[in-house]
C-alpha atoms as a PDB file:
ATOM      1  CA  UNK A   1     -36.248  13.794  28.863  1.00  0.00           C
ATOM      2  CA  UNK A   2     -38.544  11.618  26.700  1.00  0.00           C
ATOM      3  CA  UNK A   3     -37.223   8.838  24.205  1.00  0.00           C
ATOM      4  CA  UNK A   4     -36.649   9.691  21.186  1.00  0.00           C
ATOM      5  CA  UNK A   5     -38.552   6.942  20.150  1.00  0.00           C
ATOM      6  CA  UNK A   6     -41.648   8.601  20.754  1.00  0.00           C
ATOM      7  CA  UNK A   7     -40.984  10.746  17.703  1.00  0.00           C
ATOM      8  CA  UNK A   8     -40.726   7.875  15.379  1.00  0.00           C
ATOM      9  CA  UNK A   9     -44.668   8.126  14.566  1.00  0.00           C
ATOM     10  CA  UNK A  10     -43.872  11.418  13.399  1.00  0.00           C
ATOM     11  CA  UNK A  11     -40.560  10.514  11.991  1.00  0.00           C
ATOM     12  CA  UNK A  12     -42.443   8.037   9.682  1.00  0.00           C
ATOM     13  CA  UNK A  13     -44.665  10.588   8.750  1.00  0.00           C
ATOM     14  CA  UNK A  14     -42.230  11.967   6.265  1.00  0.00           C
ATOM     15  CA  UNK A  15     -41.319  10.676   2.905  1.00  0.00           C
ATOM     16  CA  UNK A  16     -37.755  10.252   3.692  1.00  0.00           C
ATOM     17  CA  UNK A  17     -37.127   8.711   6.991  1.00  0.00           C
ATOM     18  CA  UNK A  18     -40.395   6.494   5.861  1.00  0.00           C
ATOM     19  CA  UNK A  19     -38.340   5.138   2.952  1.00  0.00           C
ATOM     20  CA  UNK A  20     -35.217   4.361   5.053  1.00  0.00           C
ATOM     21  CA  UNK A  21     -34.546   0.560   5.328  1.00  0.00           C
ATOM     22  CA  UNK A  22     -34.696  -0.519   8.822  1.00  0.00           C
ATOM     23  CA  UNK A  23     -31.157  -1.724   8.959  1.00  0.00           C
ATOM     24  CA  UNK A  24     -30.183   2.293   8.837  1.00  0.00           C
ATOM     25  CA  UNK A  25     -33.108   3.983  10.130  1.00  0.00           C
ATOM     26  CA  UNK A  26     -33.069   1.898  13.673  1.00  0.00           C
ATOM     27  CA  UNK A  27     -29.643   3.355  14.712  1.00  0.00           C
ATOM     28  CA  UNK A  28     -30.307   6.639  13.662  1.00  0.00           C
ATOM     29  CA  UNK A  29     -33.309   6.761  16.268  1.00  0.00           C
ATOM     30  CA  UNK A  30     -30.871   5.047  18.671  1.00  0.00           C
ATOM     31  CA  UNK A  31     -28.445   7.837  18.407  1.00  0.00           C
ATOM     32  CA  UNK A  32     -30.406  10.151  18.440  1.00  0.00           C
ATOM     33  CA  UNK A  33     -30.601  13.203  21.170  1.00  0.00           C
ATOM     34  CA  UNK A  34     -33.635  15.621  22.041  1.00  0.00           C
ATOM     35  CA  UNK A  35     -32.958  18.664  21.710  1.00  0.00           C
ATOM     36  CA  UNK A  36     -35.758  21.317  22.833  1.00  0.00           C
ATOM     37  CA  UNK A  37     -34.858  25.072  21.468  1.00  0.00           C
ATOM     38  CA  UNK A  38     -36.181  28.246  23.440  1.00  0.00           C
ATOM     39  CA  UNK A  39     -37.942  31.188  21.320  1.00  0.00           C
ATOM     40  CA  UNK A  40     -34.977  32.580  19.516  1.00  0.00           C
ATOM     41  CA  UNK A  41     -32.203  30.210  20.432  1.00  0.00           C
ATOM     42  CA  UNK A  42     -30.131  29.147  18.008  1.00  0.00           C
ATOM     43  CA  UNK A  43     -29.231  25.940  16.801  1.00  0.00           C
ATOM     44  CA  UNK A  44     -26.422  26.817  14.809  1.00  0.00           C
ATOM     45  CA  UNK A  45     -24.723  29.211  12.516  1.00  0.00           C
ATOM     46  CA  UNK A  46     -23.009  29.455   9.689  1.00  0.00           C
ATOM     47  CA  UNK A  47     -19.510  28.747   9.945  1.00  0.00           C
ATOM     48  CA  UNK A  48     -19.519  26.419  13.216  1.00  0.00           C
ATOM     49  CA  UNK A  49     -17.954  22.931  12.929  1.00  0.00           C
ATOM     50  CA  UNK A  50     -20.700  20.504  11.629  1.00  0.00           C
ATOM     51  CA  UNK A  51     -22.398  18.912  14.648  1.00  0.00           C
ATOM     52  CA  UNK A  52     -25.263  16.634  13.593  1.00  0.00           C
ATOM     53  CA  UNK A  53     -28.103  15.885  11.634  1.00  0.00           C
ATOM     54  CA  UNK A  54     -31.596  17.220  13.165  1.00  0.00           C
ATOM     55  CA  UNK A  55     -34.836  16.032  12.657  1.00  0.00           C
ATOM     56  CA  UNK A  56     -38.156  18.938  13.606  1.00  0.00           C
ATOM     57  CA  UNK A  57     -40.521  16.361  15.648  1.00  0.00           C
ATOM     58  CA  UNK A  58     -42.554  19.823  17.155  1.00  0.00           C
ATOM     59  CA  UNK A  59     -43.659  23.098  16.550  1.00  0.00           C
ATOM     60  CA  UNK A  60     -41.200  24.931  13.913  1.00  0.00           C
ATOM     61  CA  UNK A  61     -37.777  26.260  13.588  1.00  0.00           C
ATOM     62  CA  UNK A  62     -36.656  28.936  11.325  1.00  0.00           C
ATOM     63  CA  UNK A  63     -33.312  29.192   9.106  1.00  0.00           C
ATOM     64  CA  UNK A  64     -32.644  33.043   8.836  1.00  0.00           C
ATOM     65  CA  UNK A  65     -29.147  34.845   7.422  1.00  0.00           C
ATOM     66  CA  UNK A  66     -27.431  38.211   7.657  1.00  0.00           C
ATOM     67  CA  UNK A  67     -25.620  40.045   5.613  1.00  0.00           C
ATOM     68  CA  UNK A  68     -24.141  43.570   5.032  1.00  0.00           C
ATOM     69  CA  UNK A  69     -21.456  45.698   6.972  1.00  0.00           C
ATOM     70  CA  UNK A  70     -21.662  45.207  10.765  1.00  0.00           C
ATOM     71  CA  UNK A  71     -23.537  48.253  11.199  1.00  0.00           C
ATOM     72  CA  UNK A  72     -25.713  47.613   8.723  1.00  0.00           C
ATOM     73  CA  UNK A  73     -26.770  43.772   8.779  1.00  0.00           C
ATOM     74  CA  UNK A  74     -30.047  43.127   8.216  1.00  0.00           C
ATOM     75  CA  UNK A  75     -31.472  39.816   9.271  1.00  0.00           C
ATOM     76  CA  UNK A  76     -33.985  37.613   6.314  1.00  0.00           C
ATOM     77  CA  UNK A  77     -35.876  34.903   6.762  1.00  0.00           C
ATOM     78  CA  UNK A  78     -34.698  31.975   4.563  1.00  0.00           C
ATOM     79  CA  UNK A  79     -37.303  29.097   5.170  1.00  0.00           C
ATOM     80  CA  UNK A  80     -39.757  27.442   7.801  1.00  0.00           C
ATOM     81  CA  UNK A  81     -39.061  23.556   8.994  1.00  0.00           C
ATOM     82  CA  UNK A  82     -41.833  22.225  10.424  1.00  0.00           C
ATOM     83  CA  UNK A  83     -42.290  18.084  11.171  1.00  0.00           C
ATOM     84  CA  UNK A  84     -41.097  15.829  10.328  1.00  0.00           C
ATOM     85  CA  UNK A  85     -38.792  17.703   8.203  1.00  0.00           C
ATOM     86  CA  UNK A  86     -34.879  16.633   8.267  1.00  0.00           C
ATOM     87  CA  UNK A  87     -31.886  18.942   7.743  1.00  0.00           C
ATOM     88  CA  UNK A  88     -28.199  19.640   8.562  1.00  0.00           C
ATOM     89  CA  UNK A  89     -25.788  22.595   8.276  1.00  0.00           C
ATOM     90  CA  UNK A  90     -24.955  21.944   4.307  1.00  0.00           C
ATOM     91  CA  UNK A  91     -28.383  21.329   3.333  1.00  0.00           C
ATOM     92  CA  UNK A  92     -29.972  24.333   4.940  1.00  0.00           C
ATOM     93  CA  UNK A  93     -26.891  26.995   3.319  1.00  0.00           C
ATOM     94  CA  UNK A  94     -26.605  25.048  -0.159  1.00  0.00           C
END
C-alpha cells in the first residue's frame, strides 16, 4: 500500500491541515492509515463507536442518512467530500 506521505501534497492543499504547526501535523501523517473504499462501501454509520479521523486524498466520498419506518426509509444525500477535505463521525452528523 503506498505511504501516506504521498498524500501530504494534497494534504497541504487545504486550508486546514496547511495551517497545522509541524509539531502536530507530522504525527498525524505518521499515524495515519490508507484506507481505499469500493463504490458503495461504507465507511461508517451513525451510531458505531468513533474510530478515527479521515482525510479524502482521491476521488469523492458521500455522507448520506435514512430515516422513516423500516419499510419506509428513504435514503438522502447529505454532502460531497472531495480532497483534501477532513472529517470525522461528529463533524459530518452535527
Amino acid at each position: 500500500m503506498t505511504d501516506p506521505a504521498t498524500y501530504l501534497p494534497i494534504l497541504q492543499s487545504g486550508r486546514w491541515f496547511a495551517h497545522l504547526p509541524p509539531d502536530f501535523a507530522q504525527p498525524l501523517i505518521a499515524m495515519a492509515h490508507l484506507r481505499q473504499l469500493q463504490a458503495g462501501e461504507v465507511l461508517f454509520l451513525r451510531g458505531d463507536a468513533p474510530c478515527g479521523l479521515y482525510a479524502v486524498v482521491r476521488g469523492a466520498i458521500s455522507i448520506s442518512g435514512t430515516g422513516g419506518r423500516a419499510h419506509e426509509a428513504r435514503s438522502a444525500l447529505l454532502t460531497r467530500l472531495e480532497p483534501p477535505h477532513w472529517f470525522g463521525e461528529i463533524s459530518v452528523f452535527d
